[in-house]
Protein backbone atom coordinates (compact mmCIF):
# COMPACT_ATOMS: atom_id res chain seq x y z
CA UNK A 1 5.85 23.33 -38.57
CA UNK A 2 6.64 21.68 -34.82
CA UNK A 3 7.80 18.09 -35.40
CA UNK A 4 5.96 15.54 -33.30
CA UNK A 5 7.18 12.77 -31.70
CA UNK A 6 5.34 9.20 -32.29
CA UNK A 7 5.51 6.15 -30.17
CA UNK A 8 4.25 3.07 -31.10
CA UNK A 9 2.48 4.87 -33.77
CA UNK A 10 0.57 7.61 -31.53
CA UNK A 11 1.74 10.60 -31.23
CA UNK A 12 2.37 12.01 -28.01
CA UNK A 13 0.32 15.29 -28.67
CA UNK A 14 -2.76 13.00 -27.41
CA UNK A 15 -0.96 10.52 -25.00
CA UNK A 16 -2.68 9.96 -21.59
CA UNK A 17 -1.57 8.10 -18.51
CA UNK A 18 -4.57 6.67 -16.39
CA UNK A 19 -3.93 5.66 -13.14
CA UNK A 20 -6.70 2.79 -11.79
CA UNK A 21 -7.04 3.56 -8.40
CA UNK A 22 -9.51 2.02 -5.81
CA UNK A 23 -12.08 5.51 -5.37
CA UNK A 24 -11.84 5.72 -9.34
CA UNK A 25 -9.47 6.86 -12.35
CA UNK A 26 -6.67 10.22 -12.78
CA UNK A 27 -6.17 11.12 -15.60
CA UNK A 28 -3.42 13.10 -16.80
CA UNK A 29 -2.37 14.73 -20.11
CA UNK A 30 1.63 13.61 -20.39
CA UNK A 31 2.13 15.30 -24.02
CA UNK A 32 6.37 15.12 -23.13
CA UNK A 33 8.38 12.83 -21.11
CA UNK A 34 9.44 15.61 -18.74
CA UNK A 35 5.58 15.80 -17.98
CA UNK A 36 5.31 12.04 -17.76
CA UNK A 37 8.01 11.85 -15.36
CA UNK A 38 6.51 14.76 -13.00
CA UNK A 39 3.24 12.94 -12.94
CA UNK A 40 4.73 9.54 -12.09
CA UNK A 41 6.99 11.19 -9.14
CA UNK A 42 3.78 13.37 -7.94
CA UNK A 43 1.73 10.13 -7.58
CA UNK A 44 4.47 8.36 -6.19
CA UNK A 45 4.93 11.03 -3.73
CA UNK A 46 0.95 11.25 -2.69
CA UNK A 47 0.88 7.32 -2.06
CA UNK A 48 3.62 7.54 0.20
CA UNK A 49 2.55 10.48 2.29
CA UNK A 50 -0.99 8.64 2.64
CA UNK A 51 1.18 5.99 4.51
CA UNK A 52 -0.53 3.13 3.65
CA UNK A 53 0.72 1.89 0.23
CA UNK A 54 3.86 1.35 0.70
CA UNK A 55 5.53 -0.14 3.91
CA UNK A 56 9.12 -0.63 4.65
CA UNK A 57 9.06 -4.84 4.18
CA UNK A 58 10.06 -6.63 7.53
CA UNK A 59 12.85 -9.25 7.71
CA UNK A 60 11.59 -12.53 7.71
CA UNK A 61 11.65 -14.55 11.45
CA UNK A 62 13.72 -17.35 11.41
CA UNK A 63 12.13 -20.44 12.35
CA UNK A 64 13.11 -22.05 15.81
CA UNK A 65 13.76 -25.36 14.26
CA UNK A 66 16.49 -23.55 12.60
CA UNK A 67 18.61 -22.26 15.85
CA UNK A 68 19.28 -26.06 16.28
CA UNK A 69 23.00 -27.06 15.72
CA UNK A 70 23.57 -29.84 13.44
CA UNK A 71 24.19 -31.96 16.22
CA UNK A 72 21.19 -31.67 17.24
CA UNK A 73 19.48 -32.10 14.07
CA UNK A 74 21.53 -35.25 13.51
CA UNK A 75 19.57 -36.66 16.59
CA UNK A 76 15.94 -36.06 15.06
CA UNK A 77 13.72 -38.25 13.34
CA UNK A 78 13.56 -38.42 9.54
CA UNK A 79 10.06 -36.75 9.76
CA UNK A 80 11.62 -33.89 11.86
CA UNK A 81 14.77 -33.67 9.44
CA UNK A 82 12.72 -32.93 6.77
CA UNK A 83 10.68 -30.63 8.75
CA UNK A 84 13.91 -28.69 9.55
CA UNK A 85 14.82 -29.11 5.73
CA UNK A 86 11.46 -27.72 4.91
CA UNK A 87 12.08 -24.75 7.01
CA UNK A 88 15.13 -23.65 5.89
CA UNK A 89 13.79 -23.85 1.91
CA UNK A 90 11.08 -21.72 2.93
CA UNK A 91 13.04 -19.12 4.91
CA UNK A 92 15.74 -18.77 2.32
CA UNK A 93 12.82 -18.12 -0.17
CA UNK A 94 11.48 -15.82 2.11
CA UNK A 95 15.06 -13.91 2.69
CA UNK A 96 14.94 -13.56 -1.29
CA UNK A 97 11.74 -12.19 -1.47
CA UNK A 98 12.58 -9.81 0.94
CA UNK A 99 15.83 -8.78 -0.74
CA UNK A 100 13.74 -8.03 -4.36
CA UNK A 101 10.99 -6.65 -1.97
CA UNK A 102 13.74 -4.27 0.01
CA UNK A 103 15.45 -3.47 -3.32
CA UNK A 104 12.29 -2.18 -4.63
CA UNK A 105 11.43 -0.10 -1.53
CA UNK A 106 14.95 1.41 -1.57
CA UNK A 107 13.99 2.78 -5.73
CA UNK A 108 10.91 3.58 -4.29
CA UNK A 109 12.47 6.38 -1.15
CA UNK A 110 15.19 6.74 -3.93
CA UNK A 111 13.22 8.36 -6.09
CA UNK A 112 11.11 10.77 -4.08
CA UNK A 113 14.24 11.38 -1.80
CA UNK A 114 16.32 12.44 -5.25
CA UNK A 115 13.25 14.05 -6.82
CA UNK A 116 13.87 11.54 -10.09
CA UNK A 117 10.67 11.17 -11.98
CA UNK A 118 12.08 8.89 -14.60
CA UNK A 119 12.66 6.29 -11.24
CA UNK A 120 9.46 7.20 -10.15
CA UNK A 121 7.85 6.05 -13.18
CA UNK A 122 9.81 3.06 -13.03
CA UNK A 123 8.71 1.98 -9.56
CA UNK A 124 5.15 2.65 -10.63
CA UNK A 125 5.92 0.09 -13.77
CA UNK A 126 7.24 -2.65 -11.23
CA UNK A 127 3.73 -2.41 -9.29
CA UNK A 128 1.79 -2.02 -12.13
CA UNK A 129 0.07 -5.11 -11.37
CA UNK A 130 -0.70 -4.63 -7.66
CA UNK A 131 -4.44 -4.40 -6.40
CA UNK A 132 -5.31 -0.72 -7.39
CA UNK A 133 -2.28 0.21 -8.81
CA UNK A 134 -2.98 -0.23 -12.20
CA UNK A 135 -1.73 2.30 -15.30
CA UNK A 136 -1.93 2.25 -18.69
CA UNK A 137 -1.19 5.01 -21.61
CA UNK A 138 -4.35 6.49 -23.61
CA UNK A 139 -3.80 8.62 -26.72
CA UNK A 140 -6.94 11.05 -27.63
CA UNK A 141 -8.04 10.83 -31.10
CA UNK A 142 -7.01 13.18 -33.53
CA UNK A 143 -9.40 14.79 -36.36
């Protein structure tokens, strides 16, 4: 008698993976991880070749207050100090973002670019929670 696997208490002779997409659900049967991991890299790979889910992110601008020298900043109001003090919190939070945003797009043409499933699936798992890019497992019952 075949052996079979359980996760979480289902086994994964049932287990679905439904993706919640904008025109409706897919719905795959992912009974191994092998499968799982050719499903998540073959709707990684459709997203990307419909061009608009997932964009290379831009580099932030850099404000113009901040090409002043310090000089000149040391002749500026308080009010306009902080403004420049402002600016600079914002764009180094905005360089961040962009460096977790990059690092993700980099998985992301890793992935499909390598063929790797397994880092397909986990790129799909870091947008999980993005407008139409929803997924969750489903196991079928058994009788």
């Amino acid at each position: 008698m075949k052996k079979v696997r359980e996760v979480g208490g289902k086994t994964l002779n049932g287990r679905l993976i439904v993706f919640r997409e904008k025109h409706g659900d897919r719905i795959f049967r992912v009974e191994t991880d092998e499968k799982l991991w050719a499903v998540a890299l073959k709707v990684l790979k459709e997203r990307d070749a419909e061009d608009y889910w997932y964009e290379e992110p831009e580099v932030p601008e850099k404000p113009t207050s901040l090409l002043l020298t310090n000089e000149q900043i040391a002749t500026l109001s308080e009010g306009a100090r902080d403004v420049v003090k402002q600016d600079q919190e914002q764009y180094e939070r905005n360089l961040r973002e962009h460096r977790t945003n990059m690092a993700r797009y980099q998985r992301l043409r890793q992935a499909i670019d390598l063929g790797d499933g397994r880092l397909a699936l986990r790129v799909l798992g870091e947008r999980k929670d993005y407008e139409y890019e929803g997924w969750d497992f489903e196991y079928l019952d058994e009788v």
